[in-house]
C-alpha atoms as a PDB file:
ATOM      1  CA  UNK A   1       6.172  19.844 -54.201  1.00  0.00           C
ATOM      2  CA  UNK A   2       8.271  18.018 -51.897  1.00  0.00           C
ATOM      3  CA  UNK A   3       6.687  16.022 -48.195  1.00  0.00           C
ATOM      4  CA  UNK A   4       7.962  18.096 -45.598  1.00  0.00           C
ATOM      5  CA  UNK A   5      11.303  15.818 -44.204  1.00  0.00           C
ATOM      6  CA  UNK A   6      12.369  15.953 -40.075  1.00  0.00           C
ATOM      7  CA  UNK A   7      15.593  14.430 -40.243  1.00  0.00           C
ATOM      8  CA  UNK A   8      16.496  12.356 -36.675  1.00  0.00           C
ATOM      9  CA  UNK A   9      19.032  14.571 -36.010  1.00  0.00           C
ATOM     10  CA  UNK A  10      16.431  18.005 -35.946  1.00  0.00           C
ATOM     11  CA  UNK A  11      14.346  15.754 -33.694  1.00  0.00           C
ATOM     12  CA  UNK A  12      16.840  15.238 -30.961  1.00  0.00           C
ATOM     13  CA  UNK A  13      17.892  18.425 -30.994  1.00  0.00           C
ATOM     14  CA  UNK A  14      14.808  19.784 -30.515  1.00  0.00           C
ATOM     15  CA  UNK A  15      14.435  16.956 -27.606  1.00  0.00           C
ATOM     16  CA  UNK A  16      17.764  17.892 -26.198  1.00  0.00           C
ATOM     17  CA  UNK A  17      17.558  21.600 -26.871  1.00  0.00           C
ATOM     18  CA  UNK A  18      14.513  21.722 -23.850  1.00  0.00           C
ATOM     19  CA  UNK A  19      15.282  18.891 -21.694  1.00  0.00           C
ATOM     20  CA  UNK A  20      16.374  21.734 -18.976  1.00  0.00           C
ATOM     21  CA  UNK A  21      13.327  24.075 -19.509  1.00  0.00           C
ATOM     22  CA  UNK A  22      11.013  20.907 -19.512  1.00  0.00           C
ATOM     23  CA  UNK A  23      12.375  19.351 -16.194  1.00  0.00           C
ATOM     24  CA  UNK A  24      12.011  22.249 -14.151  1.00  0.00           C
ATOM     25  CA  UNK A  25       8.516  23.064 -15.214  1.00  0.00           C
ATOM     26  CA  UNK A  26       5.733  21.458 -12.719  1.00  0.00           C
ATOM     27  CA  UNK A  27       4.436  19.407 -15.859  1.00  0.00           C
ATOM     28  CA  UNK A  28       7.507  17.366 -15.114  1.00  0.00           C
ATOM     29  CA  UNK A  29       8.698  17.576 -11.201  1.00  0.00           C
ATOM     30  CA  UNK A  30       5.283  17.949  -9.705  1.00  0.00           C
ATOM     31  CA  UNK A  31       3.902  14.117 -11.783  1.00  0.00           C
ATOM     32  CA  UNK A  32       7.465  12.730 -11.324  1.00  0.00           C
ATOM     33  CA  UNK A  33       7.934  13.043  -7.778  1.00  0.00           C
ATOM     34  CA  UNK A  34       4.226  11.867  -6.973  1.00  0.00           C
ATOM     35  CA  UNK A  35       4.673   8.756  -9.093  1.00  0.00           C
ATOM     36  CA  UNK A  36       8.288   8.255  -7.440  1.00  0.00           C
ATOM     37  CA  UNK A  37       7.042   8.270  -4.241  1.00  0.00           C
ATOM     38  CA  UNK A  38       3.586   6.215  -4.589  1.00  0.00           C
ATOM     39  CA  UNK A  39       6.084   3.400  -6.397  1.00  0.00           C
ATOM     40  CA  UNK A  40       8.325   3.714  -3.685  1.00  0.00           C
ATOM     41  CA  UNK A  41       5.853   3.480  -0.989  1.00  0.00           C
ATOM     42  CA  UNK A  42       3.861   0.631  -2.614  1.00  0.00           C
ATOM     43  CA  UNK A  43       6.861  -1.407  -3.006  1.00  0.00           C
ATOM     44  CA  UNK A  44       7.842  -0.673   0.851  1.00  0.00           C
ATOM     45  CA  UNK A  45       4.511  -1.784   1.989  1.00  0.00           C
ATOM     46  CA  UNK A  46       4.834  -4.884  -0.265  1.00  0.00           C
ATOM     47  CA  UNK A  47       7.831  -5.521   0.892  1.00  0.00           C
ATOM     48  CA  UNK A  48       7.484  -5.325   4.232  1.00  0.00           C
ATOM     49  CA  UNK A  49       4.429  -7.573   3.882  1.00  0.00           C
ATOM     50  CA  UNK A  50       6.289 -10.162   2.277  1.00  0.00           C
ATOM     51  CA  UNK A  51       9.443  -9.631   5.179  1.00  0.00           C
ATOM     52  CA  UNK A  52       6.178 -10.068   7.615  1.00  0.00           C
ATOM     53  CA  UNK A  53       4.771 -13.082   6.513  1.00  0.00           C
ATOM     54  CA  UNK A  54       8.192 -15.100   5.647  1.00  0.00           C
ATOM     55  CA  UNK A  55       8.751 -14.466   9.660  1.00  0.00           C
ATOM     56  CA  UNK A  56       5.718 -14.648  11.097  1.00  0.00           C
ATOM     57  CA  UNK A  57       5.552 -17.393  14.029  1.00  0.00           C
ATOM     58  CA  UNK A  58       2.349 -17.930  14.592  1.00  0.00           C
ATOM     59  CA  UNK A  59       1.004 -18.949  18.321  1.00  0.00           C
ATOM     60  CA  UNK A  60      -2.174 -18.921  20.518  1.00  0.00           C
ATOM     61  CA  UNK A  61      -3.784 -15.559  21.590  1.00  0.00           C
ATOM     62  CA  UNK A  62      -6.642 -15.179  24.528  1.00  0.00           C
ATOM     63  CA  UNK A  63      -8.494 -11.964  24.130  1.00  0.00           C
ATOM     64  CA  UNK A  64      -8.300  -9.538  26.878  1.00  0.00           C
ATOM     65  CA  UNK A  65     -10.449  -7.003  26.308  1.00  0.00           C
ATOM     66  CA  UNK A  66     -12.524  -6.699  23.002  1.00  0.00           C
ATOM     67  CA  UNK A  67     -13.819  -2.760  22.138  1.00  0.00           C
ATOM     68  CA  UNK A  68     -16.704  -1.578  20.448  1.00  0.00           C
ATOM     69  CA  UNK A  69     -16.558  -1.710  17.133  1.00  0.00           C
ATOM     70  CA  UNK A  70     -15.518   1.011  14.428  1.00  0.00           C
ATOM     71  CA  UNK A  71     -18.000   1.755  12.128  1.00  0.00           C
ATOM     72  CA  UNK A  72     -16.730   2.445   8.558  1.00  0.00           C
ATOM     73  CA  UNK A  73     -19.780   4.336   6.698  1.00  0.00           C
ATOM     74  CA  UNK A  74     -19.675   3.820   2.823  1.00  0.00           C
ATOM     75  CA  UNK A  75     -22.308   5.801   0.260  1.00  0.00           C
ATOM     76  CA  UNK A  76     -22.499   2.600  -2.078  1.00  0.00           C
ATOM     77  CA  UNK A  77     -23.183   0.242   0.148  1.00  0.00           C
ATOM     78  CA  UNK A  78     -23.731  -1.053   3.728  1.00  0.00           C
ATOM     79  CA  UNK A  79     -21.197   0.513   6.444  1.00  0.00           C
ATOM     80  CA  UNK A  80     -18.364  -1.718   7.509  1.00  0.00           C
ATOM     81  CA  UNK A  81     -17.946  -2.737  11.546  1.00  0.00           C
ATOM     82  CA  UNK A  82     -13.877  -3.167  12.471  1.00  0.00           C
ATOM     83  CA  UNK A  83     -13.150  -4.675  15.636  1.00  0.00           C
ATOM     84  CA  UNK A  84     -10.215  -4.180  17.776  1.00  0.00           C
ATOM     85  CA  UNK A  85      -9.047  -5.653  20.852  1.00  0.00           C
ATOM     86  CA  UNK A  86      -6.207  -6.593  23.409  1.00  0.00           C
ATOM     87  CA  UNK A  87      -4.768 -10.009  22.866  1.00  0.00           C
ATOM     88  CA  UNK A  88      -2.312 -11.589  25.211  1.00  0.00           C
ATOM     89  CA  UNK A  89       0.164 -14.214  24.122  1.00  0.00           C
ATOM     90  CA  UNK A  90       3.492 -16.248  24.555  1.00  0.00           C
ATOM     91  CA  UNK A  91       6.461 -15.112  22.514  1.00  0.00           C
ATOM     92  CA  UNK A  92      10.121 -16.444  23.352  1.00  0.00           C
ATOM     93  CA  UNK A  93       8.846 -17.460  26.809  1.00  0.00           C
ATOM     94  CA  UNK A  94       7.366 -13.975  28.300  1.00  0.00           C
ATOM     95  CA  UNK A  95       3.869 -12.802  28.027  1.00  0.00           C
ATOM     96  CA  UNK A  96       3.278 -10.065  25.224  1.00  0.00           C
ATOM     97  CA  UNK A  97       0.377  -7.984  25.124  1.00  0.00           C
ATOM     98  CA  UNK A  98      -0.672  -6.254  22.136  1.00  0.00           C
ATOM     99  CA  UNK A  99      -3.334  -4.870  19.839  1.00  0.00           C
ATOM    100  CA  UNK A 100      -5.221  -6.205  16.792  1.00  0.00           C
ATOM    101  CA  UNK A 101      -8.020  -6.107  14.974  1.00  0.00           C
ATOM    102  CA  UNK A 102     -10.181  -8.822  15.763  1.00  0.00           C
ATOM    103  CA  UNK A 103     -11.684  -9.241  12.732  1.00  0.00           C
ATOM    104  CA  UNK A 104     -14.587  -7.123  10.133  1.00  0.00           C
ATOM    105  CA  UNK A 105     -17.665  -7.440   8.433  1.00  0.00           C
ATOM    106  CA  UNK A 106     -20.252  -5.471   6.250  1.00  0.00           C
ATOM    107  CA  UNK A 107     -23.450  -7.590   6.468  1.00  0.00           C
ATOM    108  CA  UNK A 108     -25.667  -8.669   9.173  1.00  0.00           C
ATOM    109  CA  UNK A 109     -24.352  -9.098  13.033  1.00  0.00           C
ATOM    110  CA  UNK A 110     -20.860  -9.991  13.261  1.00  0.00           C
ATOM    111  CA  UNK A 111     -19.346 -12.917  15.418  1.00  0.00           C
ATOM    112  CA  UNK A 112     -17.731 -11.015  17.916  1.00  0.00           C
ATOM    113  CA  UNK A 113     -14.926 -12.235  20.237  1.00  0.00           C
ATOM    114  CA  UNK A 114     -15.501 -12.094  23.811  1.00  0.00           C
ATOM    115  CA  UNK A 115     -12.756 -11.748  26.124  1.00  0.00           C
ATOM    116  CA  UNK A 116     -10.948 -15.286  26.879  1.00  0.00           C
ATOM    117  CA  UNK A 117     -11.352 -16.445  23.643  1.00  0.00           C
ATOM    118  CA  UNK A 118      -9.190 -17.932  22.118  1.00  0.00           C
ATOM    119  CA  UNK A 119      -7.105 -16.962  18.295  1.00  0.00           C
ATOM    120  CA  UNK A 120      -4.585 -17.587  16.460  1.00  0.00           C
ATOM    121  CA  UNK A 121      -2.029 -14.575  15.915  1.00  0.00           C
ATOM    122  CA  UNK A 122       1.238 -13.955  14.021  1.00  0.00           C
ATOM    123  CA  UNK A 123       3.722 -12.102  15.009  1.00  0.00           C
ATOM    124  CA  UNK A 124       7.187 -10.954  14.070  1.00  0.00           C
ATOM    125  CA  UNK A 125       9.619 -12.500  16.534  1.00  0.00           C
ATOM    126  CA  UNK A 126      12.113  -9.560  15.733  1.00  0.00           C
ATOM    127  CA  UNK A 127       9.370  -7.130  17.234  1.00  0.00           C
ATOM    128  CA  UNK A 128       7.180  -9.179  19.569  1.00  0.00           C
ATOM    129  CA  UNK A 129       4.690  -6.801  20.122  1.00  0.00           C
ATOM    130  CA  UNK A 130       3.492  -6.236  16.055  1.00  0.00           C
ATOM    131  CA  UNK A 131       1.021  -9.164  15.266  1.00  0.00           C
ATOM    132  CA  UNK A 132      -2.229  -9.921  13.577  1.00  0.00           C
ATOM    133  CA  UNK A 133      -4.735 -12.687  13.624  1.00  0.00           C
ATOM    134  CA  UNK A 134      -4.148 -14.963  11.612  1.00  0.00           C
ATOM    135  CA  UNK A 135      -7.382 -15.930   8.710  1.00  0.00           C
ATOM    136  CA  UNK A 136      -8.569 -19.341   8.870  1.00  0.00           C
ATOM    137  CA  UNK A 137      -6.585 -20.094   5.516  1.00  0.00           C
ATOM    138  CA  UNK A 138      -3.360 -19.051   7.106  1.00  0.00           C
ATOM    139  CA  UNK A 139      -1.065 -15.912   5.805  1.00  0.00           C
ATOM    140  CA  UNK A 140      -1.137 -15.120   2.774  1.00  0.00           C
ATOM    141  CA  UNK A 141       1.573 -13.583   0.660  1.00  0.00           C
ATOM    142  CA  UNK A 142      -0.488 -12.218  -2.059  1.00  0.00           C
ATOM    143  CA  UNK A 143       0.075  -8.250  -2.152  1.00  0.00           C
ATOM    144  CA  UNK A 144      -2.737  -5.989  -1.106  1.00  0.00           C
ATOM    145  CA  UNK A 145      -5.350  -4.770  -3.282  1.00  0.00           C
ATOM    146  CA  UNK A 146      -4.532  -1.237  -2.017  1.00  0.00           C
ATOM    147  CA  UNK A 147      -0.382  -1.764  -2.279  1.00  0.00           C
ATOM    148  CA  UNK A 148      -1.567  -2.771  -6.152  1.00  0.00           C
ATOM    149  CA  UNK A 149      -3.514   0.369  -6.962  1.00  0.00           C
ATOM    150  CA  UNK A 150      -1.213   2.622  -5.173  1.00  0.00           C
ATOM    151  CA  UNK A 151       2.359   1.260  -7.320  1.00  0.00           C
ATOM    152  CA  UNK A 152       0.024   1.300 -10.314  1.00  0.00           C
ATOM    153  CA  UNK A 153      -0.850   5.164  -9.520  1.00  0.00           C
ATOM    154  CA  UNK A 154       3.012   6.215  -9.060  1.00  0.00           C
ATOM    155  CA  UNK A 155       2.975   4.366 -12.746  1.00  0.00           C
ATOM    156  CA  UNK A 156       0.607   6.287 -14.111  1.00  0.00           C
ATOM    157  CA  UNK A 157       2.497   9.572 -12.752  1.00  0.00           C
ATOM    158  CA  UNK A 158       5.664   8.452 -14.096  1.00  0.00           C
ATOM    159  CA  UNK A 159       4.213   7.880 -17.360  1.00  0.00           C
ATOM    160  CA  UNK A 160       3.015  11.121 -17.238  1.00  0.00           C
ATOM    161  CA  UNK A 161       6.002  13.217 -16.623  1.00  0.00           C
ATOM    162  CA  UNK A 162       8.487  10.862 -18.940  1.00  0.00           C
ATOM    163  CA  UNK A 163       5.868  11.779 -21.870  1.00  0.00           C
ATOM    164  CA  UNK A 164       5.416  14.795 -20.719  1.00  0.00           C
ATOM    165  CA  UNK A 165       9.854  15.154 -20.564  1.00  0.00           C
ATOM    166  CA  UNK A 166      10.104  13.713 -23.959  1.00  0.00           C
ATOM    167  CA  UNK A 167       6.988  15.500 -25.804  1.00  0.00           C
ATOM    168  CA  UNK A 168       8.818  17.917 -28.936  1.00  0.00           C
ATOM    169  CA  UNK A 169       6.892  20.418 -29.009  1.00  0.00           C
ATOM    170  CA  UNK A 170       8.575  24.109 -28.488  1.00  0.00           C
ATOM    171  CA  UNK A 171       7.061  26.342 -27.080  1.00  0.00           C
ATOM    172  CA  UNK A 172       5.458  29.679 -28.871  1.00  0.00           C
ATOM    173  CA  UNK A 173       7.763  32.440 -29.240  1.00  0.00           C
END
């Protein structure tokens, strides 16, 4: 008795023969466009990270007006304090007011910045008023943990559908 023989040619016809049936059904579209779109934001976000920190001027910040914090409530662990706050500083030679958060923490009291103290902030001298403080290592252009695990998502998606798009199996009569 004879192995039973696929020949490359049955293959992509078989491949071929549902490619149109396959990319309408939601096992396709639906995993596709998710993945599309996390990959597209993720690389947006890193992008404009990158764009952010390669302009960045940095200058001197006085806080105006510091507000109570944000509390951040986790089920694995302590809950996280963010603080926010009005910062006043010089860019291109008129005042610019704006807000930022101050700073975070999960663990015993935080170090919180009164008003008229005094920061360092970056900001994008193409829009003024969109700054940050700036961490006592200085910017960093290292992507985010979060832009990292959302590109790696759209992967995952787009994996997904192409195997799902190229998978040869018919479908039952």
């Amino acid at each position: 008795m004879d192995p039973f023989r696929i020949s490359r040619r049955d293959v992509w016809a078989v491949g071929w023969r549902g490619w149109r049936g396959r990319l309408r059904s939601s096992g396709v579209l639906l995993p596709l466009a998710l993945g599309l779109g996390m990959l597209a934001a993720g690389g947006w976000w890193y992008w404009d990270a990158q764009a952010f920190a390669r302009r960045a001027v940095v200058a001197e910040a006085t806080v105006e007006k510091a507000e109570a914090p944000y509390r951040l409530d986790r089920e694995d662990g302590p809950p996280i304090l963010a603080y926010h706050g009005t910062v006043r500083y010089t860019a291109a030679g008129r005042p610019v007011t704006a807000r930022i958060r101050l700073g975070t923490c999960e663990r015993g009291p935080c170090a919180r910045l009164a008003p008229g103290a005094r920061l360092a902030v970056a900001y994008d001298p193409e829009a003024v008023g969109r700054a940050r403080r700036v961490p006592p290592g200085g910017l960093s252009a290292a992507p985010n943990p979060a832009m990292l695990l959302l590109a790696g998502l759209g992967v995952l998606f787009v994996a997904a559908a192409v195997h799902s798009l190229f998978s040869f199996s018919e479908p039952a009569p």
